[in-house]
C-alpha atoms as a PDB file:
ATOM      1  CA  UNK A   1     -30.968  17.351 -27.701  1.00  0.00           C
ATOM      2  CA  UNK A   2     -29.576  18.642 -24.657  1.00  0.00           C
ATOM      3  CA  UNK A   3     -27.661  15.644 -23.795  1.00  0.00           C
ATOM      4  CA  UNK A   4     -23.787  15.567 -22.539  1.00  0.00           C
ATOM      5  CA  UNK A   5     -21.189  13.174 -21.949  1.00  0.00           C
ATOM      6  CA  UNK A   6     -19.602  12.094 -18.862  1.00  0.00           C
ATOM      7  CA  UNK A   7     -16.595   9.723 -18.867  1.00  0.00           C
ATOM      8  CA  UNK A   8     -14.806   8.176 -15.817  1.00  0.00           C
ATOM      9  CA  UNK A   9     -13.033   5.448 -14.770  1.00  0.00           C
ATOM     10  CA  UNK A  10     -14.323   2.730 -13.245  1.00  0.00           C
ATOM     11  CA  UNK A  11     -11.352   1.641 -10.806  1.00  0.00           C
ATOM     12  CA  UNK A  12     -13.642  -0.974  -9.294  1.00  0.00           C
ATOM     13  CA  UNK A  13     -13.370  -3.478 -12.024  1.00  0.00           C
ATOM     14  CA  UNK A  14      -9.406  -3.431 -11.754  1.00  0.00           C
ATOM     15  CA  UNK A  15      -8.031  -1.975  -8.606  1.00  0.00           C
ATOM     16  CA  UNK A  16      -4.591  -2.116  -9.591  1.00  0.00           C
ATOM     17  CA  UNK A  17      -4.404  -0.150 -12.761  1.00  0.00           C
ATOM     18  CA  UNK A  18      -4.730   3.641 -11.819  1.00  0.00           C
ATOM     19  CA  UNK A  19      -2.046   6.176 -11.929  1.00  0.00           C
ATOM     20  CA  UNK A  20      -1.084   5.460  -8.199  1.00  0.00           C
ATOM     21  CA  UNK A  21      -0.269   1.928  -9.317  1.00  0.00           C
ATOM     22  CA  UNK A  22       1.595   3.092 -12.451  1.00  0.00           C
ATOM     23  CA  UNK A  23       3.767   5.412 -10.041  1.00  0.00           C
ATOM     24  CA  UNK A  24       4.431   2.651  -7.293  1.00  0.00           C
ATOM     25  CA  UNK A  25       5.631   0.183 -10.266  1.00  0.00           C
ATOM     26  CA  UNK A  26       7.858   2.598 -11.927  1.00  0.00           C
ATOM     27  CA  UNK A  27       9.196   3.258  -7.738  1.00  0.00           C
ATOM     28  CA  UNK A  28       9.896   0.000  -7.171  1.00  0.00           C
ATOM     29  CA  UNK A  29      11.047  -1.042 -10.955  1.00  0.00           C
ATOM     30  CA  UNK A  30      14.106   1.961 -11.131  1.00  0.00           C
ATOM     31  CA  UNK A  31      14.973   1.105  -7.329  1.00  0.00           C
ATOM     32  CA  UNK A  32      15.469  -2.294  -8.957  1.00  0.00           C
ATOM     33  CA  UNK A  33      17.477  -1.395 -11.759  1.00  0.00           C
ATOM     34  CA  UNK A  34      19.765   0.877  -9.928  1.00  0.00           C
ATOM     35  CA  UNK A  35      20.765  -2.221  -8.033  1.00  0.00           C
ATOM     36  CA  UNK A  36      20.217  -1.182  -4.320  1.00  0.00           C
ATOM     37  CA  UNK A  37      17.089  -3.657  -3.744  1.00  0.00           C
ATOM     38  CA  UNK A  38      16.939  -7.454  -3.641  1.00  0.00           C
ATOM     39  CA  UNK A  39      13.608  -9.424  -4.134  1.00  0.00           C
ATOM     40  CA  UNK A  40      13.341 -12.070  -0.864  1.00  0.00           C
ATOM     41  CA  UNK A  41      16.094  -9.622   0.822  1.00  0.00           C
ATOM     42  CA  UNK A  42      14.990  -6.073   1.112  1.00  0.00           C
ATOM     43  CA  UNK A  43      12.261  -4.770   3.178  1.00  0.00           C
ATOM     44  CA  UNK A  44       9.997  -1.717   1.285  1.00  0.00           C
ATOM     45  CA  UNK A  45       8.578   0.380   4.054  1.00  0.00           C
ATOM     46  CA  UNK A  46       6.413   3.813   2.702  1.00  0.00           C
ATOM     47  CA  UNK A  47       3.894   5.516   4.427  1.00  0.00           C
ATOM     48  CA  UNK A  48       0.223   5.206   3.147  1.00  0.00           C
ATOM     49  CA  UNK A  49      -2.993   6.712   3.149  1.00  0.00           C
ATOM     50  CA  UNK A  50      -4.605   4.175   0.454  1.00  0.00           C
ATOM     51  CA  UNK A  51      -4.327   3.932  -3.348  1.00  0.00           C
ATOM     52  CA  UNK A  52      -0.123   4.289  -3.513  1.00  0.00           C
ATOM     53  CA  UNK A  53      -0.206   1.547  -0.716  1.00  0.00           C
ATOM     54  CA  UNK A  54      -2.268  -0.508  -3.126  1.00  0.00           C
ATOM     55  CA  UNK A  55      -0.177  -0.315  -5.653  1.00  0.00           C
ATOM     56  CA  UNK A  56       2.847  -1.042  -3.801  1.00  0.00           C
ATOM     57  CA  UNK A  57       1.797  -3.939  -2.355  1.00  0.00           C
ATOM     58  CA  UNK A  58       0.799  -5.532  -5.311  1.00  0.00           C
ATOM     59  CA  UNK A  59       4.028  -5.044  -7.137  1.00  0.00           C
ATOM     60  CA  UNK A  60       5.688  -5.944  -3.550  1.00  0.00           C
ATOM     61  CA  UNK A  61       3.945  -8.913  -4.043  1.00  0.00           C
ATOM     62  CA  UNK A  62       4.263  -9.648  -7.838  1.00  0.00           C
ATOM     63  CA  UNK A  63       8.000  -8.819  -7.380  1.00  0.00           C
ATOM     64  CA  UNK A  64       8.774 -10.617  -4.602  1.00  0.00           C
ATOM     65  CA  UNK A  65       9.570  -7.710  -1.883  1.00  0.00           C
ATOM     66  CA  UNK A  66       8.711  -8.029   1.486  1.00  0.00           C
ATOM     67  CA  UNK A  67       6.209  -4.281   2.521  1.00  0.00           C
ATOM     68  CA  UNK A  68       5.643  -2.521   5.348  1.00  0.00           C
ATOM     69  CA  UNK A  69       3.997   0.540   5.225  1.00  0.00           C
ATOM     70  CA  UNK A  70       2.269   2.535   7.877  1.00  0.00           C
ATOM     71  CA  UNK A  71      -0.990   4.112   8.025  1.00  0.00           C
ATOM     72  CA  UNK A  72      -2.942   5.976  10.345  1.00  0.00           C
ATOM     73  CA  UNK A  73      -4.859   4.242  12.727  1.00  0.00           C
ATOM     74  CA  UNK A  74      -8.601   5.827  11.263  1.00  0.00           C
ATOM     75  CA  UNK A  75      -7.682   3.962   7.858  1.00  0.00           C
ATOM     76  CA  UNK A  76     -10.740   1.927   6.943  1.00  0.00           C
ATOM     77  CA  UNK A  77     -10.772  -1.685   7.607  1.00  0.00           C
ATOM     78  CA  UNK A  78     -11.816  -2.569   4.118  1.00  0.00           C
ATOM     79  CA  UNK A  79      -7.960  -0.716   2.752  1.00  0.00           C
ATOM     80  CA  UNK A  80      -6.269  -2.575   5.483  1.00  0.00           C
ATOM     81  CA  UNK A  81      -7.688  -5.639   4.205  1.00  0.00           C
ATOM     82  CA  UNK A  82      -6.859  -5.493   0.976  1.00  0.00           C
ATOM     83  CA  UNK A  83      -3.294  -4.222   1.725  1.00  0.00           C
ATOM     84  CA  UNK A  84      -2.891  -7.767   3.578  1.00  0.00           C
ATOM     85  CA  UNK A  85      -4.244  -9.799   1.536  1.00  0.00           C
ATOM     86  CA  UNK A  86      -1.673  -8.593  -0.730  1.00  0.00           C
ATOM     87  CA  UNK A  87       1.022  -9.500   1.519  1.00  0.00           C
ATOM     88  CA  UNK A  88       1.859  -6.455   2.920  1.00  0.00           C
ATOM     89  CA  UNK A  89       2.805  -5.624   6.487  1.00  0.00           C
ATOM     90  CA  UNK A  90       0.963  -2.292   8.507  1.00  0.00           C
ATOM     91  CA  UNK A  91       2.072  -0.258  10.927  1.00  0.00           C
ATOM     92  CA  UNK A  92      -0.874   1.723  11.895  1.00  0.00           C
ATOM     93  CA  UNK A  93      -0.110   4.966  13.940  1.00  0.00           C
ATOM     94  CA  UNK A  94      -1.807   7.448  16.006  1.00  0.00           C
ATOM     95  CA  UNK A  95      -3.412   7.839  19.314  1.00  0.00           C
ATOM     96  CA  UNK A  96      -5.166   4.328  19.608  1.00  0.00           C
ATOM     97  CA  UNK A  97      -1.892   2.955  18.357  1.00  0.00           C
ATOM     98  CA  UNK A  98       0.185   4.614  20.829  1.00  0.00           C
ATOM     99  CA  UNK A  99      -1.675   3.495  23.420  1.00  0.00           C
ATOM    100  CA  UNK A 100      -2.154  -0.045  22.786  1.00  0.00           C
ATOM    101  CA  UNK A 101       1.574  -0.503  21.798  1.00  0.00           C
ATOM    102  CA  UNK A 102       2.222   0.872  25.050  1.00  0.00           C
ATOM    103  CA  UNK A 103       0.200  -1.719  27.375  1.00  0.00           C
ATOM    104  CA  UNK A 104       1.258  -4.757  24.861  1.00  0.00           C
ATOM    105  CA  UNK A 105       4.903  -3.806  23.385  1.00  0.00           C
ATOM    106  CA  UNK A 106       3.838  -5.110  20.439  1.00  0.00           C
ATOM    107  CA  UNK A 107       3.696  -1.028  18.349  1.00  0.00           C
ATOM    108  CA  UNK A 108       0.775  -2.251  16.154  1.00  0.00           C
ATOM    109  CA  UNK A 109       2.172  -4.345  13.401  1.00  0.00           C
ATOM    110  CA  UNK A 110      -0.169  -6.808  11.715  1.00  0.00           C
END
């Protein structure tokens, strides 16, 4: 017949169950376990460029951890979106960062 096959995932249905998510879980779950972090106490902070963001911030959020994680500046609004509507904080760095946070003080967190 000619025909073939092609399977995929399609992340789209549930963001936050790809391997990225699976690895920022396991992160955050044997930081846990080992004692040094505290739910409502301790502060995550990781730097991001997208799906590992996502899936900290949604076991931040499910786990009750407060995240900040920093990004560069070029990151598409749609990512930074969804990392806040998750809860989490962003640092977003680079040039237009650096310049703004000089004239305002205020280094870009949102």
């Amino acid at each position: 017949c000619g025909c073939s096959s092609i399977f995929c995932p399609f992340l789209y249905h549930d963001l936050v169950a790809g391997v990225q998510d699976r690895i920022a879980r396991n992160m955050i779950e044997d930081t846990d376990q080992k004692g040094p972090i505290t739910p409502g106490v301790t502060t995550l902070v990781e730097p991001t460029r997208g799906n590992t963001g996502i899936g900290l911030a949604f076991v931040a959020a499910a786990r009750g951890y407060d995240l900040i994680l920093t990004m560069p500046a070029s990151m598409i609004l749609e990512l930074r979106t969804l990392l806040q509507a998750f809860g989490a904080k962003l640092v977003l760095t680079g040039k237009l960062v650096s310049s703004w946070c000089c004239e305002t003080g205020d280094c870009g967190v949102f």
